[in-house]
Protein backbone atom coordinates (compact mmCIF):
# COMPACT_ATOMS: atom_id res chain seq x y z
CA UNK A 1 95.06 99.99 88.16
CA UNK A 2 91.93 97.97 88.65
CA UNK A 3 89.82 99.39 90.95
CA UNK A 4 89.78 103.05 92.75
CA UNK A 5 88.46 103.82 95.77
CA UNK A 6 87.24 107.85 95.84
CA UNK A 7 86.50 108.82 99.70
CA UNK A 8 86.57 111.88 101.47
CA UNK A 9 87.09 113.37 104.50
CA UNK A 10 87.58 116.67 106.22
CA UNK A 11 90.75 117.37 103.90
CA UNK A 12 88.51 117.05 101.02
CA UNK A 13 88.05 114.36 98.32
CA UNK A 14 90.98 111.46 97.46
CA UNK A 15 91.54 108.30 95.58
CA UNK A 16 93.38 105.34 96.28
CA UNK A 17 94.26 102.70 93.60
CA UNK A 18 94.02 99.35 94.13
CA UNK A 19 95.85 95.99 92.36
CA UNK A 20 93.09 93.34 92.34
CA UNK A 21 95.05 89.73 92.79
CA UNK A 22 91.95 87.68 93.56
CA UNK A 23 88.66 87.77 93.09
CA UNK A 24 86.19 85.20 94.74
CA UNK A 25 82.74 84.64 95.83
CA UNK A 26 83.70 85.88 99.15
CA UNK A 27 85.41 88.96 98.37
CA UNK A 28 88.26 90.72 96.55
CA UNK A 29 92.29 90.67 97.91
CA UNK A 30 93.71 93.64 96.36
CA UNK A 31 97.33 95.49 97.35
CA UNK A 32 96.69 99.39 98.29
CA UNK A 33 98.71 101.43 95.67
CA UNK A 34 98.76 105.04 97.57
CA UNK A 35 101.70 106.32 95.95
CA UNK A 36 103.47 108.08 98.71
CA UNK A 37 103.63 107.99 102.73
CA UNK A 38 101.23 111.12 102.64
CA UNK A 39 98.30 109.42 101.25
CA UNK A 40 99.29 106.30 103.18
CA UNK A 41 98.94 108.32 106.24
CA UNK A 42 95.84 109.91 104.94
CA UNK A 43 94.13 106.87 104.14
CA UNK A 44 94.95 105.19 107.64
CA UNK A 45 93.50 108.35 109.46
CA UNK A 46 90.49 107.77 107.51
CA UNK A 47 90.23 104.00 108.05
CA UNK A 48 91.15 105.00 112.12
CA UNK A 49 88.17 107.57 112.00
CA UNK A 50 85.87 104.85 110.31
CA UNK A 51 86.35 102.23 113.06
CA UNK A 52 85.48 105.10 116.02
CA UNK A 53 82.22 105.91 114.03
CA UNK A 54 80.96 102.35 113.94
């Protein structure tokens, strides 16, 4: 992996990997490497409840 993400939610604390494939000036394209459909679902709920806070 090259990067982790560690968030948290109500569930409780989780990590994400993450496959860096470019890194610029502007910003960093990386590929999501969740593992399994659980933490894929997981990690869209949290993105989902991030978007209603804002």
């Amino acid at each position: 992996r090259d990067l982790a993400l560690h968030l948290e939610d109500e569930e409780g604390p989780f990590s994400i990997e993450c496959l860096i494939f470019e890194a610029t000036e502007q910003g960093i394209r990386a590929l999501f490497k969740h593992g399994s459909f659980e933490l894929a679902d997981r990690l869209s709920r949290f993105i989902a409840r991030q978007k209603l806070a804002v």
